[in-house]
Structures are given as C-alpha cells and as structure tokens.
C-alpha atoms as a PDB file:
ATOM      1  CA  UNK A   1     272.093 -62.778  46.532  1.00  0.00           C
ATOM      2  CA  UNK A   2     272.607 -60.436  49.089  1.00  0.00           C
ATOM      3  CA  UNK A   3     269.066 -60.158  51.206  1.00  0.00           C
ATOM      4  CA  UNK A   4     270.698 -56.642  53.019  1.00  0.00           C
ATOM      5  CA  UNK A   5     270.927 -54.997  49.585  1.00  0.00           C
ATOM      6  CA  UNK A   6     267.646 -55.923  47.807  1.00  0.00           C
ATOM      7  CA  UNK A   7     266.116 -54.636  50.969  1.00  0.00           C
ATOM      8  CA  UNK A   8     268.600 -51.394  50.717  1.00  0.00           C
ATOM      9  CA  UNK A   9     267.506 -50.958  46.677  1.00  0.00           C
ATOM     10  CA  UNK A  10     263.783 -51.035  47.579  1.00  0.00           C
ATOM     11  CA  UNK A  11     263.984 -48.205  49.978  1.00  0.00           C
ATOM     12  CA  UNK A  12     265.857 -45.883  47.647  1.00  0.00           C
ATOM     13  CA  UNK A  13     263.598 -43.231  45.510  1.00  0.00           C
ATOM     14  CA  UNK A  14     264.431 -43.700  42.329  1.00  0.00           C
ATOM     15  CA  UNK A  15     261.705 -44.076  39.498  1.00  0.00           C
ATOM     16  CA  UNK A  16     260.903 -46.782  36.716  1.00  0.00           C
ATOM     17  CA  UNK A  17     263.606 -48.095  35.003  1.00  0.00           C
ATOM     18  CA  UNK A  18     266.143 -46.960  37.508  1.00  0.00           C
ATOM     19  CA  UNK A  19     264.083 -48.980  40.382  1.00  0.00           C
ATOM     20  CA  UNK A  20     264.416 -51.749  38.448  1.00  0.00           C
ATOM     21  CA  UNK A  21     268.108 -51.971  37.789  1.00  0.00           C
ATOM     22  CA  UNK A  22     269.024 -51.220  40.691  1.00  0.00           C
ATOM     23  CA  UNK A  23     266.950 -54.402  42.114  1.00  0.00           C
ATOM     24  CA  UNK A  24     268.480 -56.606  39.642  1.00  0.00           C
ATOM     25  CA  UNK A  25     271.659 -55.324  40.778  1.00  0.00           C
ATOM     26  CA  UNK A  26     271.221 -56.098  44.588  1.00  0.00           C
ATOM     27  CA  UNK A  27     269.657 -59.484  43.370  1.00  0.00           C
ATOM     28  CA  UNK A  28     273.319 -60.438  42.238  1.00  0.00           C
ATOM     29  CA  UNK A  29     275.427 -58.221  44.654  1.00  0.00           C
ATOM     30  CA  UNK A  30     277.805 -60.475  47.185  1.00  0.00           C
ATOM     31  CA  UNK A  31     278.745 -59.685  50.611  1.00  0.00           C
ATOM     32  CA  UNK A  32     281.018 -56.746  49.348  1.00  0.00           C
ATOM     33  CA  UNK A  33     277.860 -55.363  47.709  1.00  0.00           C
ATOM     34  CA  UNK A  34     279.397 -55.781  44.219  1.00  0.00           C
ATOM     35  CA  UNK A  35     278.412 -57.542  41.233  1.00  0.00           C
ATOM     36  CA  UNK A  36     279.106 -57.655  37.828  1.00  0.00           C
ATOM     37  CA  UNK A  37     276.322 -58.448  35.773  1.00  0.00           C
ATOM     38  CA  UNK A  38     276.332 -58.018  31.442  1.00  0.00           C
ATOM     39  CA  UNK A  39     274.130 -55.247  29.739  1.00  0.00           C
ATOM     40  CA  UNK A  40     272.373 -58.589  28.339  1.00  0.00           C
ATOM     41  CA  UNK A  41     271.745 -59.888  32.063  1.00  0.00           C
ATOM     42  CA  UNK A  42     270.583 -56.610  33.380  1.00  0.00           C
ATOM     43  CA  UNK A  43     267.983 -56.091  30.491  1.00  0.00           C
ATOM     44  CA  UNK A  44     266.628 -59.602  30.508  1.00  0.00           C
ATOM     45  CA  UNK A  45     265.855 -59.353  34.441  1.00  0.00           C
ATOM     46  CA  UNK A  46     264.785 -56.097  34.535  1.00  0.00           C
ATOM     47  CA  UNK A  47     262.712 -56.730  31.957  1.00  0.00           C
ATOM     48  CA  UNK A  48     263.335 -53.203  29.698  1.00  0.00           C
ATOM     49  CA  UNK A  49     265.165 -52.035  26.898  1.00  0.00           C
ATOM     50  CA  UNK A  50     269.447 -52.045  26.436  1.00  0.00           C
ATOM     51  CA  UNK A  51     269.064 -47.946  26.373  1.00  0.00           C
ATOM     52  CA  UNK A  52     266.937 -47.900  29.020  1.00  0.00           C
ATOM     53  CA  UNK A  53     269.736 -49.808  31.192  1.00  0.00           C
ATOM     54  CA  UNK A  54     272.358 -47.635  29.714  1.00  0.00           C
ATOM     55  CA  UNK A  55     270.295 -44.915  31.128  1.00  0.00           C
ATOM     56  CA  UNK A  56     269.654 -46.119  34.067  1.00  0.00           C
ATOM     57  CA  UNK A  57     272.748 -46.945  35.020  1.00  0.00           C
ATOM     58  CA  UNK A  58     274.062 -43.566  33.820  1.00  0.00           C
ATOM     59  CA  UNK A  59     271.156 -42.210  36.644  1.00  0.00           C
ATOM     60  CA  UNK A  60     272.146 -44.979  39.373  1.00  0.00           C
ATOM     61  CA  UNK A  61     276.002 -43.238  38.757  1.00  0.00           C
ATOM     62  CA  UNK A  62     274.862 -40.050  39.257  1.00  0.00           C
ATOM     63  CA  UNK A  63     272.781 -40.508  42.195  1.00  0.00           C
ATOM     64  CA  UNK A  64     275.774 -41.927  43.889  1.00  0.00           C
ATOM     65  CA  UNK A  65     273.830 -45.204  44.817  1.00  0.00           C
ATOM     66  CA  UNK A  66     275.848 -47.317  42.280  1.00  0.00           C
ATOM     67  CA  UNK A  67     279.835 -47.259  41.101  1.00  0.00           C
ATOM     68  CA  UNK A  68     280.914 -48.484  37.961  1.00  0.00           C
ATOM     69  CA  UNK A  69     284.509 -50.108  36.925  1.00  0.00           C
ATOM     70  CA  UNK A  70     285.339 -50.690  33.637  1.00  0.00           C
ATOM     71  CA  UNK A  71     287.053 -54.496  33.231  1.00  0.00           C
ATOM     72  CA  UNK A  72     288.798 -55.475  30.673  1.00  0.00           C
ATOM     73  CA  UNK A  73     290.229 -59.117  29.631  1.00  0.00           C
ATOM     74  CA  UNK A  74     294.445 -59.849  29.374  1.00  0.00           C
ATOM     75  CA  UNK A  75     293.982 -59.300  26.050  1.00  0.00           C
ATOM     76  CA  UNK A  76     292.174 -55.852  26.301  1.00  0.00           C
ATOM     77  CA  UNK A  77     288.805 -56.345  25.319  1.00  0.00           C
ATOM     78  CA  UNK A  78     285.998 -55.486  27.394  1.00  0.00           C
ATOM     79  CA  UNK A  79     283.788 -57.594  29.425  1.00  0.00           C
ATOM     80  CA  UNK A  80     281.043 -57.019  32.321  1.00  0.00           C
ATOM     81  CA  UNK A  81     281.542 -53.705  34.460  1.00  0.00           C
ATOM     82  CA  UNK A  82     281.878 -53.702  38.049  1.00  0.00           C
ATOM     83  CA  UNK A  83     279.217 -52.207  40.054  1.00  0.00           C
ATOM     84  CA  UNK A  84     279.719 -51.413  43.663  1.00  0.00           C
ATOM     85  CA  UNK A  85     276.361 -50.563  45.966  1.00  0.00           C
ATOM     86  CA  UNK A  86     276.550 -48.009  47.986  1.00  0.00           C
ATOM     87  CA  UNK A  87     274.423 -49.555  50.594  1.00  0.00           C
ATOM     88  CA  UNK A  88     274.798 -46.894  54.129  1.00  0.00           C
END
C-alpha cells in the first residue's frame, strides 16, 4: 500500500466508478506506483460491476492517470494487467 498514491487518487477529478478504481488501484500500488490487480480483485474492492471496471479503466487510460500492460504467462495465456500510476 502505497500511502503517497491513495492520497494522489483522491485528489484527481474523476467521477463514480472511475474514483473508485482508481482508489483500489493506489490501495495496491508499490513504491514504483504499479500494481497488478485481477478484473475479479478490482470489482470486489471497488465494490461495482466487471463492465463498470472495464469502463473505468478504459476512462483511467484515457485520462492519462493510469497505464496498462498486457502480461501474459510462458505459455501465452493471459493473466493480471499491469497498471502504472501516473502520480506527478
């Protein structure tokens, strides 16, 4: 839990769901402000819907407060993303 980045999250202006994600992001972000939490993880803390997630991630991208990495196993199947905060 990085203390710097929940504080960061709660001082951005994003609305809702977005808010919300983003918080449960910087709950789990280490010291490089990263994290990789699963859709599952983020919807049970948030405490909303797997589309509304997907969406707010998709809005957290686009605002240019959040990165995203796609991971993928040796084998090539998927697992958790990478997000990056961009805490300034």
């Amino acid at each position: 839990m990085s203390v710097q980045a929940i504080a960061w999250a709660f001082e951005q202006t994003v609305r809702g769901g977005a808010k919300l994600v983003l918080l449960a992001l910087a709950n789990r972000a280490d010291y490089e402000n990263s994290c990789f939490p699963s859709i599952a993880r983020l919807t049970k803390e948030a405490g909303i819907s797997r589309r509304s997630v997907a969406y707010a991630l998709r809005e957290l991208v686009k605002l240019g407060l959040v990165s995203r990495e796609r991971r993928r196993r040796s084998g090539g199947t998927q697992t958790s993303n990478l997000y990056l905060l961009h805490i300034v």
